[in-house]
Protein backbone atom coordinates (compact mmCIF):
# COMPACT_ATOMS: atom_id res chain seq x y z
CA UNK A 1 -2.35 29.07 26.15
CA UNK A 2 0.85 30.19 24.35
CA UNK A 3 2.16 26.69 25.62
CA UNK A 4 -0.19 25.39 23.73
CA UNK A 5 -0.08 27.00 21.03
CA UNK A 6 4.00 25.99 21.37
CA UNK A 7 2.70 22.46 21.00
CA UNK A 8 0.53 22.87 18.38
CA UNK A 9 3.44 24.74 15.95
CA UNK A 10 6.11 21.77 17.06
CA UNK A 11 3.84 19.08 15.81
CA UNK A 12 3.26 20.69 12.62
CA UNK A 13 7.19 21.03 11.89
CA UNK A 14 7.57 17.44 12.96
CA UNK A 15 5.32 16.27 10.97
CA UNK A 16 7.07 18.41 8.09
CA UNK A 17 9.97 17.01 8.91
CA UNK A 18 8.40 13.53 8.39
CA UNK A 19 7.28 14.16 5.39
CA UNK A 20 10.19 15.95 4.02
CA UNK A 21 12.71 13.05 4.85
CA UNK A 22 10.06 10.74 3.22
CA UNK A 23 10.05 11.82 0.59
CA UNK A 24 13.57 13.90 -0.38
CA UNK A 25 15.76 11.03 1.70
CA UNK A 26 14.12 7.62 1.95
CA UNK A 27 12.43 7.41 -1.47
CA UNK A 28 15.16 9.72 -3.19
CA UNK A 29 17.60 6.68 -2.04
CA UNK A 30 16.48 3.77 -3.93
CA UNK A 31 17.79 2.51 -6.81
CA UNK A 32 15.32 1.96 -9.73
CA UNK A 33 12.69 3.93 -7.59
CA UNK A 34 10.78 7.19 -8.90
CA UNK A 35 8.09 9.16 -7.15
CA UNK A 36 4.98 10.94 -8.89
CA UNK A 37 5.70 14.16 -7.52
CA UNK A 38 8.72 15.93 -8.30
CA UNK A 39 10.29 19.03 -5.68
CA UNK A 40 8.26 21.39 -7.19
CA UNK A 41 4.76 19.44 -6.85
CA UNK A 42 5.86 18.29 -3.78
CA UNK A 43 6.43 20.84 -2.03
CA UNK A 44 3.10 22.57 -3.38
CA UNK A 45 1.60 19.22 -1.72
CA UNK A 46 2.87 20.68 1.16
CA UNK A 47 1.55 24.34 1.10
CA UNK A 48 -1.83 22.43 0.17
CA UNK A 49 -2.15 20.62 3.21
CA UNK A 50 -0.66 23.71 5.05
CA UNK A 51 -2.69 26.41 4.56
CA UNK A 52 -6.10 23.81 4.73
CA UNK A 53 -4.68 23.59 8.86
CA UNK A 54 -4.51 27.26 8.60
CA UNK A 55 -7.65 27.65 7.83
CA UNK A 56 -8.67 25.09 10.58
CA UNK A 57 -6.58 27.27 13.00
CA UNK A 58 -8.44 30.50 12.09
CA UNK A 59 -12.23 28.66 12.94
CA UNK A 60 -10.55 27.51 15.99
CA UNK A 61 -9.73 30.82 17.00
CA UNK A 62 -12.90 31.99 15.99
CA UNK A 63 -15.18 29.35 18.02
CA UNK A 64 -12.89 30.31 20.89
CA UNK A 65 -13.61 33.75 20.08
CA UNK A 66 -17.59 32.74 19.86
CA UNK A 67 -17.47 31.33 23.05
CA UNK A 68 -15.16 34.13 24.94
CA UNK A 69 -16.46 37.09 23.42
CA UNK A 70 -15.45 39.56 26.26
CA UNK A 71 -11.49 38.68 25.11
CA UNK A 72 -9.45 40.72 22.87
CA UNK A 73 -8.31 38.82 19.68
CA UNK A 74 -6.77 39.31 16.71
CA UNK A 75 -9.11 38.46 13.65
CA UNK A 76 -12.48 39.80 13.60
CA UNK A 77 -15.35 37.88 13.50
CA UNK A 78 -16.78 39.57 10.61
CA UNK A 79 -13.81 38.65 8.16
CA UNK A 80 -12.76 35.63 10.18
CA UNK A 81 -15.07 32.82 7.91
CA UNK A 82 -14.20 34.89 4.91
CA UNK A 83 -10.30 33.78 5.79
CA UNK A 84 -10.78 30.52 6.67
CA UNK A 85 -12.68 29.84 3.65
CA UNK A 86 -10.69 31.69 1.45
CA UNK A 87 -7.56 29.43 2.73
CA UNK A 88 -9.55 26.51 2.77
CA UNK A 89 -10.40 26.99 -1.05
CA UNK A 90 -7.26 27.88 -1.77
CA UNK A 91 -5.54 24.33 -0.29
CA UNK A 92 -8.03 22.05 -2.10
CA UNK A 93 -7.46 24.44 -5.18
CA UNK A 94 -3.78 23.18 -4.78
CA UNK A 95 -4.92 19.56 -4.65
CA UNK A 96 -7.21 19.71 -7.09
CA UNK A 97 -3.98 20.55 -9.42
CA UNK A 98 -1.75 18.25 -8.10
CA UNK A 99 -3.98 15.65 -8.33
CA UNK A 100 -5.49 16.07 -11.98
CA UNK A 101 -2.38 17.30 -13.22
CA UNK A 102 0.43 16.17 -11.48
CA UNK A 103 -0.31 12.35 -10.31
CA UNK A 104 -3.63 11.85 -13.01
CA UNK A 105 -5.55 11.04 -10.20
CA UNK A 106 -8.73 13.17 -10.07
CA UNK A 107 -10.58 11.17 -7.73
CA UNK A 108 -7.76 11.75 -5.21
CA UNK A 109 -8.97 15.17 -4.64
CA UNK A 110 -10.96 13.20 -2.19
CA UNK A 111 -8.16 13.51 -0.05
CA UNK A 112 -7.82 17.15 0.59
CA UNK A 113 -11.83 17.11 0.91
CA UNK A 114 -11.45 14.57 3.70
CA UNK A 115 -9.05 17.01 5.22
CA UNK A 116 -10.87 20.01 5.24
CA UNK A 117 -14.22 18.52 6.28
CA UNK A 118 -12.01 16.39 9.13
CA UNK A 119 -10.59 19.68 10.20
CA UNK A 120 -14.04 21.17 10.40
CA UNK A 121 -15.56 18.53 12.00
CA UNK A 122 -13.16 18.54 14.78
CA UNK A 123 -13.10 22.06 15.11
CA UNK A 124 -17.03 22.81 15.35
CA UNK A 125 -18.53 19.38 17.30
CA UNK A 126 -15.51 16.79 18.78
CA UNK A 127 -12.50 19.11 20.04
CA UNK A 128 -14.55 18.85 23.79
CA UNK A 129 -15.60 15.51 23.59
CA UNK A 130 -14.05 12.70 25.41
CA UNK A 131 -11.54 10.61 24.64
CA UNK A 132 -12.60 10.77 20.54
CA UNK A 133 -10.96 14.59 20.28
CA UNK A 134 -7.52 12.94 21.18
CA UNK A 135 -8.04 10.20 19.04
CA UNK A 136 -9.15 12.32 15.92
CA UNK A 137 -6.55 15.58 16.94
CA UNK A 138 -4.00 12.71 16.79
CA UNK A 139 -5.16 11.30 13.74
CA UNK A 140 -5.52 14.75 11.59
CA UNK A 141 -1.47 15.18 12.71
CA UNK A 142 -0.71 12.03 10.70
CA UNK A 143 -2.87 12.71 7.99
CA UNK A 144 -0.69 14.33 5.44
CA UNK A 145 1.70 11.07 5.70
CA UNK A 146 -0.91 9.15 4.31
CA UNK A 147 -1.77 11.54 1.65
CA UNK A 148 1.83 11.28 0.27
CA UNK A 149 1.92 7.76 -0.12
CA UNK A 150 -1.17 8.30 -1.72
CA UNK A 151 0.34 11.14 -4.60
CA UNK A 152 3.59 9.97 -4.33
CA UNK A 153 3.39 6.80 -4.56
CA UNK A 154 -0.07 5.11 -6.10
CA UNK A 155 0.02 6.99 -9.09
CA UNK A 156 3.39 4.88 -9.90
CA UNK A 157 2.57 0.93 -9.19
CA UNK A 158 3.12 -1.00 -12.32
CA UNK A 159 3.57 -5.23 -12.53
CA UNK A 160 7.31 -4.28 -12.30
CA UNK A 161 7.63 -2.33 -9.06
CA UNK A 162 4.38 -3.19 -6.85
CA UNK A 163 6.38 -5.28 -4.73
CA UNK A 164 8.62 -2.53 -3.75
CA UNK A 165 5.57 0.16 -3.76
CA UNK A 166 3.66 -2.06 -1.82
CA UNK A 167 6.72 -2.26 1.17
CA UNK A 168 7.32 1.25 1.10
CA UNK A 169 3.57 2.27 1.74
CA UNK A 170 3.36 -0.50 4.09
CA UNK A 171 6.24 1.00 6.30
CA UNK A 172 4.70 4.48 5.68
CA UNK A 173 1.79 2.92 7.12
CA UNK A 174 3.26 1.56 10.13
CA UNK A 175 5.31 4.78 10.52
CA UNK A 176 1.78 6.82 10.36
CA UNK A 177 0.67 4.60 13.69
CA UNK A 178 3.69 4.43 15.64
CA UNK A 179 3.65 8.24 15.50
CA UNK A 180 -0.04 8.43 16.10
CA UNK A 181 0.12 6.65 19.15
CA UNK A 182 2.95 9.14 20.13
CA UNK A 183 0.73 12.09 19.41
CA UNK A 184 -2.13 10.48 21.89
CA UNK A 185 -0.17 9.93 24.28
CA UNK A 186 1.45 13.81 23.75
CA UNK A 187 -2.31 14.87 23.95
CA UNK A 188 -3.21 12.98 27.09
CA UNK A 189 -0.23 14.50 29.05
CA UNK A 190 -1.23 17.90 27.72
CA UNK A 191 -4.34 17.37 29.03
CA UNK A 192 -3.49 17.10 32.47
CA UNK A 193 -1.33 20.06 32.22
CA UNK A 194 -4.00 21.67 31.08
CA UNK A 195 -6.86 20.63 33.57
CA UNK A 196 -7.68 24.04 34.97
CA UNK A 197 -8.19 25.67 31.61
CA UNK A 198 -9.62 22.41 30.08
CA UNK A 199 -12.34 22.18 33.23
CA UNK A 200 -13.20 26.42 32.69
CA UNK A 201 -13.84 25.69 28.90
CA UNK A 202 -16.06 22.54 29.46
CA UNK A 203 -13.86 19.80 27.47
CA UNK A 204 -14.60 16.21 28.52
CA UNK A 205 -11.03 15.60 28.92
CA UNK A 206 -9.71 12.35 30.51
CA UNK A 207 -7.76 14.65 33.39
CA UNK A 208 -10.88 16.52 33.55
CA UNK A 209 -13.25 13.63 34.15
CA UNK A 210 -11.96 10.83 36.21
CA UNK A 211 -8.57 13.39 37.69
CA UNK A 212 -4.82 14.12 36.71
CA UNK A 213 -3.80 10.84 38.62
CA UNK A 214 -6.40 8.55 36.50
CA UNK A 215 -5.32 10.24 33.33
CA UNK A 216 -1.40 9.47 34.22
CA UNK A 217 -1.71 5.99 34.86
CA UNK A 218 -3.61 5.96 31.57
CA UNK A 219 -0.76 7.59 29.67
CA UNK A 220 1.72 5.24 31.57
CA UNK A 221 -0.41 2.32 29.82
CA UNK A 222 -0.21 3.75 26.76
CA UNK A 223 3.47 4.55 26.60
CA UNK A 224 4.20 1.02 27.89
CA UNK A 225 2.24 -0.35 25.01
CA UNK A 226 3.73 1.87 22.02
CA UNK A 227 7.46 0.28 23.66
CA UNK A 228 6.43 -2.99 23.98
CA UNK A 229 5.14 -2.95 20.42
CA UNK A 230 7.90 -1.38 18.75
CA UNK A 231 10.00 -4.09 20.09
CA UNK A 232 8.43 -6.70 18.97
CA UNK A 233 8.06 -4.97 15.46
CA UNK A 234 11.82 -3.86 15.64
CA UNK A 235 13.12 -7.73 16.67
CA UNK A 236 10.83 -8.90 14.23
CA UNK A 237 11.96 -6.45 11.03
CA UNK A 238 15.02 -4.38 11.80
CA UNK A 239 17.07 -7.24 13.82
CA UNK A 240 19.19 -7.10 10.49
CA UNK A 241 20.00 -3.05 10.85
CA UNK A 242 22.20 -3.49 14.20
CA UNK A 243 22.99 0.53 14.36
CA UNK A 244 19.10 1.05 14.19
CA UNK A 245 18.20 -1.44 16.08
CA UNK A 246 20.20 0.35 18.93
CA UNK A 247 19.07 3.36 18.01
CA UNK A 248 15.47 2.97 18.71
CA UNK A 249 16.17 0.94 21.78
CA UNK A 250 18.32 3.54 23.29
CA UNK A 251 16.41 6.92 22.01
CA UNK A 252 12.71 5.59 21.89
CA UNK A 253 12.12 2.65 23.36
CA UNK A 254 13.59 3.61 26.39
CA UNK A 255 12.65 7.23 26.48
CA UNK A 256 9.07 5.41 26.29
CA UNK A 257 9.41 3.35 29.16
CA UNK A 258 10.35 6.03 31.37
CA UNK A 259 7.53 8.16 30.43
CA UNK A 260 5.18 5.12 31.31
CA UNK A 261 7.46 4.95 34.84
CA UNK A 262 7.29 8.20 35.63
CA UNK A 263 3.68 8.63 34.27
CA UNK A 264 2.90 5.78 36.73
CA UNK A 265 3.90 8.09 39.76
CA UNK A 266 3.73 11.27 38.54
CA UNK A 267 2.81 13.47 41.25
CA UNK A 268 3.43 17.23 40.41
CA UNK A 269 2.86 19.49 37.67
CA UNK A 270 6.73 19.73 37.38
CA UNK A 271 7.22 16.04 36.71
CA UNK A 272 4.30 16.11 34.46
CA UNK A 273 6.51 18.86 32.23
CA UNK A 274 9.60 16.90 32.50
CA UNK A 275 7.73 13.98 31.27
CA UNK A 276 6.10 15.69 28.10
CA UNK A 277 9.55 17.31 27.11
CA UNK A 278 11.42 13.92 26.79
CA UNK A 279 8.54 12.65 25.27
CA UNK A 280 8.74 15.62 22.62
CA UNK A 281 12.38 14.97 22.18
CA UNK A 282 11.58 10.52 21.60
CA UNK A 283 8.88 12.08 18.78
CA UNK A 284 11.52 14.32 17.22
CA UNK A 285 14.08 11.00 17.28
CA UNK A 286 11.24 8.55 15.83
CA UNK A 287 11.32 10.88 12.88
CA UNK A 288 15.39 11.28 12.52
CA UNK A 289 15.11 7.49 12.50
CA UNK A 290 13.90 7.86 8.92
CA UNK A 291 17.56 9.16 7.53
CA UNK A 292 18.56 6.13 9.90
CA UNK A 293 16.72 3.33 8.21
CA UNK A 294 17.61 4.89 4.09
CA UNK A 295 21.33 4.57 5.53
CA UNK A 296 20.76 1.21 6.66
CA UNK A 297 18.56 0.03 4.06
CA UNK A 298 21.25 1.48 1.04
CA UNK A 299 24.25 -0.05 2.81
CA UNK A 300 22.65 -3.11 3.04
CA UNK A 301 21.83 -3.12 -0.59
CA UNK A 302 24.99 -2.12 -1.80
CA UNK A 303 26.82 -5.16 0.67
């Protein structure tokens, strides 16, 4: 459990980190190019969307709590809900003012909404269900990339720059996938680590349902598809950046295809950990590869 609760911290400060480079590096590094949220809005963006998944961690730990009620924990059930709405309120308060105030764009309080009833939805009916709770666990990760494009950048289009606006939410589009697709894979290898717990707490898990070796070979799919992908987008798009072309060859790409080897044959719990560690450290270097393409991408501007 504290593990996973390891995991769960490390994808939240990658995903910070995802945003943050987004948004004070990439963006911040092209001429004639202005975001709608400032540092200070910005970062409130980002104690929004923070303390909504704090609230969704607090009714996690209270279904568990529901469920195990034997167990010592550390909120009580009796003022549990009244945090977890409290923070709750508090993050779409947040968005309600960045959104009205900040970008002029009431309507995309819908955003934070989606978040919080996402997060709920998860939390109460699809975190045991097969399959769809990796999918949607995976998807709630990227979620706040997609709500800054949508602040930062939307509120800005004009006839002068939507050509530009339009590339840069595309990439933060395709960004938002490629990482996705790292977080489900991430998920299915925790899930065989986790088959004993997973099995004592009913979760339809992959590991759980057809075995750890069926759920491998499934992960080694999926890794070998999120590297054969990226190379075709990166001979297709970045052929131009040599020194990141390289880069994700050497530090994803091929991290990726040894997870799918290794996946493939994967035999012990050991080589299951070894396996989810360099996959954790190809995550962490998909998101460095942001500073990466603003270097390339300014250099090749100014040549």
């Amino acid at each position: 459990m504290k593990l996973l609760k390891k995991n769960q911290l490390q994808s939240a400060i990658q995903v910070c980190c995802a945003l943050l480079l987004f948004h004070l590096v990439y963006f911040k590094q092209q001429q004639g190019f202005t975001t709608a949220l400032g540092t200070i809005p910005f970062l409130l963006f980002l104690i929004s969307v923070t303390l909504i998944a704090l609230g969704g961690l607090v009714l996690y730990q209270l279904t568990k709590q529901e469920e195990k009620p034997h167990l010592n924990w550390t909120i009580k059930l009796s003022n549990g809900y009244y945090i977890y709405f409290a923070l709750t309120v508090i993050g779409v308060g947040i968005g309600y003012y960045l959104c009205n105030f900040i970008a002029g764009r009431p309507t995309f309080l819908a955003y934070f909404i989606l978040q919080a009833v996402l997060l709920y939805s998860f939390i109460s009916q699809w975190r045991k269900s097969f399959i769809w709770s990796n999918l949607l666990n995976s998807f709630l990760l990227v979620f706040p990339l997609y709500g800054m494009a949508l602040l930062d950048l939307i509120p800005k289009i004009n006839e002068y720059n939507f050509v530009l606006l339009r590339l840069n939410f595309g990439f933060i589009v395709d960004f938002s996938v490629l990482l996705f697709f790292l977080f489900l894979l991430q998920s299915l290898i925790q899930d065989i680590l986790f088959r004993p717990s997973d099995y004592i707490d009913q979760k339809r898990t992959l590991a759980v349902r057809y075995g750890s070796k069926i759920a491998a070979k499934s992960g080694a799919g999926l890794a070998l598809f999120i590297a054969t992908s990226l190379l075709v987008y990166t001979l297709v798009y970045l052929t131009a950046h040599s020194s990141l072309f390289i880069y994700i060859l050497a530090l994803i790409i091929a991290p990726l295809l040894y997870c799918a080897f290794e996946l493939w044959q994967a035999k012990t719990r050991k080589n299951i950990k070894t396996i989810h560690l360099v996959l954790q450290m190809t995550i962490w270097t998909t998101i460095l590869s942001i500073a990466l393409l603003t270097y390339n991408l300014t250099t090749y501007v100014a040549s």
